[in-house]
N, C-alpha and C. Protein backbone atom coordinates (compact mmCIF):
# COMPACT_ATOMS: atom_id res chain seq x y z
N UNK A 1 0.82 -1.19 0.00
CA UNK A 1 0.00 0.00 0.00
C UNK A 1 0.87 1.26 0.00
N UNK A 2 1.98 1.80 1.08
CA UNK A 2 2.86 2.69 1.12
C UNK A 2 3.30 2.98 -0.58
N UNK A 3 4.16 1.38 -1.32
CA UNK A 3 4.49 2.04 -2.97
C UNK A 3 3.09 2.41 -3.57
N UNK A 4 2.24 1.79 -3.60
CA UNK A 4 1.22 2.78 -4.46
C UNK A 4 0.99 3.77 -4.51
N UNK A 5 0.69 4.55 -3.05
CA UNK A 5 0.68 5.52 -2.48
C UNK A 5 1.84 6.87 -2.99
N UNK A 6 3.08 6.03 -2.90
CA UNK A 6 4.39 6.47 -3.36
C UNK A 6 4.27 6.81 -4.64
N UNK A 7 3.55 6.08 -5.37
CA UNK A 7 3.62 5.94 -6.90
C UNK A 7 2.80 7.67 -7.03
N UNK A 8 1.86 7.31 -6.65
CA UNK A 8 0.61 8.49 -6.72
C UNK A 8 0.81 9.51 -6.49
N UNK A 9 1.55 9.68 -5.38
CA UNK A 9 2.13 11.13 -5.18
C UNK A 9 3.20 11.42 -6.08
N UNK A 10 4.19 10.52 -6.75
CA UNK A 10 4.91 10.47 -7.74
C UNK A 10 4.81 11.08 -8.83
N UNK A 11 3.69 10.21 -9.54
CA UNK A 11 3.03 10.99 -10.91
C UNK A 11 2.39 12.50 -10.59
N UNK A 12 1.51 12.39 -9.46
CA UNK A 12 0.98 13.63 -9.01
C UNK A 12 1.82 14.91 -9.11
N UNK A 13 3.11 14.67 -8.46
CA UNK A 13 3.61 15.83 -8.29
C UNK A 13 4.52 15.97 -9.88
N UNK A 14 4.93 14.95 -10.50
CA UNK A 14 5.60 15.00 -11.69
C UNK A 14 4.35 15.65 -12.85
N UNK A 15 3.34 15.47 -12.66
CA UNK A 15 2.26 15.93 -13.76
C UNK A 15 2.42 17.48 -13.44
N UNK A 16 2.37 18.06 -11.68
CA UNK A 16 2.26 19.31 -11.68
C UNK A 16 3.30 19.94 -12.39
N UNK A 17 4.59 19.67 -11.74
CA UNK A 17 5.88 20.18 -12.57
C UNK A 17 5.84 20.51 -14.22
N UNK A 18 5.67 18.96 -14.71
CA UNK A 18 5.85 18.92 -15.70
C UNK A 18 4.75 20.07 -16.50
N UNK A 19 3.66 19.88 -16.20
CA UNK A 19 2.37 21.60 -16.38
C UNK A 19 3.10 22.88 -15.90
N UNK A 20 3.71 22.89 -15.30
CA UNK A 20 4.04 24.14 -15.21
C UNK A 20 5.49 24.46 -15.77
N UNK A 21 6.05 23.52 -16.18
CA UNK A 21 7.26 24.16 -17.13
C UNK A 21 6.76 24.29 -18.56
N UNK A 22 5.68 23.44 -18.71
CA UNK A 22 5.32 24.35 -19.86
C UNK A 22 6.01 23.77 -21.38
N UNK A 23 5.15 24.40 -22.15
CA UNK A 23 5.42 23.55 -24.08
C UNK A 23 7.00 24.08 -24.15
N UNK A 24 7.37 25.04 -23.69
CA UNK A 24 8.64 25.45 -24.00
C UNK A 24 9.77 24.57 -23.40
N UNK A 25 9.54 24.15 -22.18
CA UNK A 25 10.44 23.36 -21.44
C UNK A 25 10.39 21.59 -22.28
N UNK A 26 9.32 21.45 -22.62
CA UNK A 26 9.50 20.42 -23.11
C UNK A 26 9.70 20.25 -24.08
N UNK A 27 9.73 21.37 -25.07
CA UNK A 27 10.92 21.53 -26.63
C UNK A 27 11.79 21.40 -26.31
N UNK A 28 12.65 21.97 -25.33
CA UNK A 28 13.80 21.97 -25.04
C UNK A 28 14.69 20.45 -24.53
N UNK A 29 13.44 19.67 -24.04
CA UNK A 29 13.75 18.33 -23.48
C UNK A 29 14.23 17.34 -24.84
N UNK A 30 12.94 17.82 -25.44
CA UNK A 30 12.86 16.87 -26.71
C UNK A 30 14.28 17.03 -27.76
N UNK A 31 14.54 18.67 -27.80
CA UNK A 31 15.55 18.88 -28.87
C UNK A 31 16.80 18.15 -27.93
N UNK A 32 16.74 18.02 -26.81
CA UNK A 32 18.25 17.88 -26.57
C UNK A 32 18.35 16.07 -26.43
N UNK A 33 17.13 15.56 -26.25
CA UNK A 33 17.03 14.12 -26.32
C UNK A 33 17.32 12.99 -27.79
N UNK A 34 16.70 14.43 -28.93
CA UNK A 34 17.11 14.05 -30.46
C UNK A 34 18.87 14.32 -30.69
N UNK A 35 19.28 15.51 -30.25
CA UNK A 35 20.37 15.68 -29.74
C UNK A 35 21.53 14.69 -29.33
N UNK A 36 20.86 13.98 -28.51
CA UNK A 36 21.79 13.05 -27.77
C UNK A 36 21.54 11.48 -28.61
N UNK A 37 20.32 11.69 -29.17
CA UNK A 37 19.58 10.04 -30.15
C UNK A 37 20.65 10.53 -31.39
N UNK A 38 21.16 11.43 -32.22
CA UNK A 38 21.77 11.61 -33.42
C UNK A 38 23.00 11.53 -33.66
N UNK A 39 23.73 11.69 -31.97
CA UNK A 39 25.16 11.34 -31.74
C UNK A 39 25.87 9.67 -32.72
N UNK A 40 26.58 10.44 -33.12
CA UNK A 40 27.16 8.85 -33.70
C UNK A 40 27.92 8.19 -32.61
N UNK A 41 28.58 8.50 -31.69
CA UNK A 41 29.41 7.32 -30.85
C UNK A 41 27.99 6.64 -29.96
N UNK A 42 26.63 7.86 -29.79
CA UNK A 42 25.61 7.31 -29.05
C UNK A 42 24.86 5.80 -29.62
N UNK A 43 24.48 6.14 -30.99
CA UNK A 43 24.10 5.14 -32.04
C UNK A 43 25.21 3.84 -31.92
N UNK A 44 26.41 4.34 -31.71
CA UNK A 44 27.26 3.02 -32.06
C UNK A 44 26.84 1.87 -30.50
N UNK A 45 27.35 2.97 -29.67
CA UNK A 45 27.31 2.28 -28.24
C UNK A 45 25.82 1.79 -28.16
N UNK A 46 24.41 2.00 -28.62
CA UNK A 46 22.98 1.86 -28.44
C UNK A 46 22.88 -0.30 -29.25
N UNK A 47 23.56 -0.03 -30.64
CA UNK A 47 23.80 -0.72 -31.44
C UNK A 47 24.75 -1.94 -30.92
N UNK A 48 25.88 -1.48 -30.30
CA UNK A 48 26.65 -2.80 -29.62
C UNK A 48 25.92 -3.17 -28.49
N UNK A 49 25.12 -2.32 -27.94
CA UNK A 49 24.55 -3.05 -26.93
C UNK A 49 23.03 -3.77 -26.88
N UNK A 50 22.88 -3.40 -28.13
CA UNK A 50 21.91 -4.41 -28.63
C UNK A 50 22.24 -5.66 -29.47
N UNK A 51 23.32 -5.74 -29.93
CA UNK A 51 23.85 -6.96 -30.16
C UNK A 51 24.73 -7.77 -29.12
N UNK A 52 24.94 -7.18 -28.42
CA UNK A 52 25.58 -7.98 -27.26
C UNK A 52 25.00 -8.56 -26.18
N UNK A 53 23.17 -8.47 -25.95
CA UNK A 53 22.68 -8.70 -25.39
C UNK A 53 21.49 -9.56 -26.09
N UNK A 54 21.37 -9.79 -27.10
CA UNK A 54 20.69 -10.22 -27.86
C UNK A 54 20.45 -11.66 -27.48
N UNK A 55 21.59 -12.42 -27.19
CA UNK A 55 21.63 -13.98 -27.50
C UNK A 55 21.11 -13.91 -25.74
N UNK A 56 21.56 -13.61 -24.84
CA UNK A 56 20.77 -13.58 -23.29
C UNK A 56 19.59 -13.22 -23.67
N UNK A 57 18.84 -12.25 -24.33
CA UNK A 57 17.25 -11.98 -24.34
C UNK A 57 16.63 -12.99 -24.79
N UNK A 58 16.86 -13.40 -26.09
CA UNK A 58 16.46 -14.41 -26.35
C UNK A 58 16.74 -15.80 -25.64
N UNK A 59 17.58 -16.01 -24.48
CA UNK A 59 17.25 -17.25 -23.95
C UNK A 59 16.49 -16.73 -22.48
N UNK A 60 16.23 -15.96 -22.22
CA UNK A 60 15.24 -15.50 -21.03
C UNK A 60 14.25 -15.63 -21.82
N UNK A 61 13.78 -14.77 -22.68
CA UNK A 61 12.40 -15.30 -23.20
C UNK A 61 11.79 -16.27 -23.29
N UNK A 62 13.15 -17.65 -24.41
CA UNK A 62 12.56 -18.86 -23.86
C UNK A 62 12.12 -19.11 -22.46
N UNK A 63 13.13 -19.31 -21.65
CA UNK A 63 12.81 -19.53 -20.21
C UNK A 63 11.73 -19.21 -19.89
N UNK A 64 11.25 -17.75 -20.47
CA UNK A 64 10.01 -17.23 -19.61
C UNK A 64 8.97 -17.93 -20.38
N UNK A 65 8.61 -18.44 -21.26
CA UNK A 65 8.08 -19.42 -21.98
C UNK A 65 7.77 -20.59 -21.11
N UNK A 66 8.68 -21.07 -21.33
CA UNK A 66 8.97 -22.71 -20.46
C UNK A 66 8.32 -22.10 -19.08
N UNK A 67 8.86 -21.83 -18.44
CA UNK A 67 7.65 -21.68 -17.14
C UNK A 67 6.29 -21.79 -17.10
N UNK A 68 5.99 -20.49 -18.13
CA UNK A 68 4.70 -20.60 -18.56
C UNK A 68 3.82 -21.26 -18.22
N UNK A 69 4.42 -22.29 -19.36
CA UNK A 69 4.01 -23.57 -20.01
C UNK A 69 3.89 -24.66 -18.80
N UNK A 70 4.74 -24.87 -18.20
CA UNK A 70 4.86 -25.48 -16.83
C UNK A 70 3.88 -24.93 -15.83
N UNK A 71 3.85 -23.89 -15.59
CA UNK A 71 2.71 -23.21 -14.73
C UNK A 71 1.10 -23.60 -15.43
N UNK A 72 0.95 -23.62 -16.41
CA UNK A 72 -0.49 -23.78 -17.25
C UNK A 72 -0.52 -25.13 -17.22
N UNK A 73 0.61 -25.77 -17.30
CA UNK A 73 0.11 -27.49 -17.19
C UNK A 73 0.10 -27.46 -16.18
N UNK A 74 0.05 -27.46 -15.12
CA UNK A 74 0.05 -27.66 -13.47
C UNK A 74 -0.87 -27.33 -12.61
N UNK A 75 -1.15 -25.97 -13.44
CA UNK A 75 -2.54 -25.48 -12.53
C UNK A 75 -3.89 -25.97 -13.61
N UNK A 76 -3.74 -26.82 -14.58
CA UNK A 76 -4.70 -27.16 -15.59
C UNK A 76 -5.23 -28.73 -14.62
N UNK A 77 -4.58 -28.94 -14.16
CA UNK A 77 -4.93 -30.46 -13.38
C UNK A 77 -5.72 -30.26 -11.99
């Protein structure tokens, strides 16, 4: 109950902020976020680390599969 709570006042107070800085503040977020997305060493490093993690995602997924599957046959009986 406390994290929900946490959560709520979270967004709450992040919605006020974020309303009151206003369309201008958040051009400014956006240009510097495209900014930082257009960087070429950013792209490179985004790119190796999506290939370097690739072959682990795909065997967690299985895994998370296989459980699944194990959980649905188990509670099916």
């Amino acid at each position: 109950m406390k994290f929900r709570l946490g959560l709520i006042i979270g967004l709450a107070v992040g919605f006020l902020l974020g309303a009151r800085a206003g369309r201008e503040r958040y051009e400014q977020i956006v240009t510097a976020y495209k900014s930082v997305r257009s960087n070429e060493q950013v792209r490179e490093a985004t790119e190796l680390a999506e290939r370097s993690t690739r072959g682990t995602r795909t065997a967690a997924g299985r895994g998370m599969v296989s459980v699944a599957e194990t959980v649905r046959a188990k509670s099916a009986r």
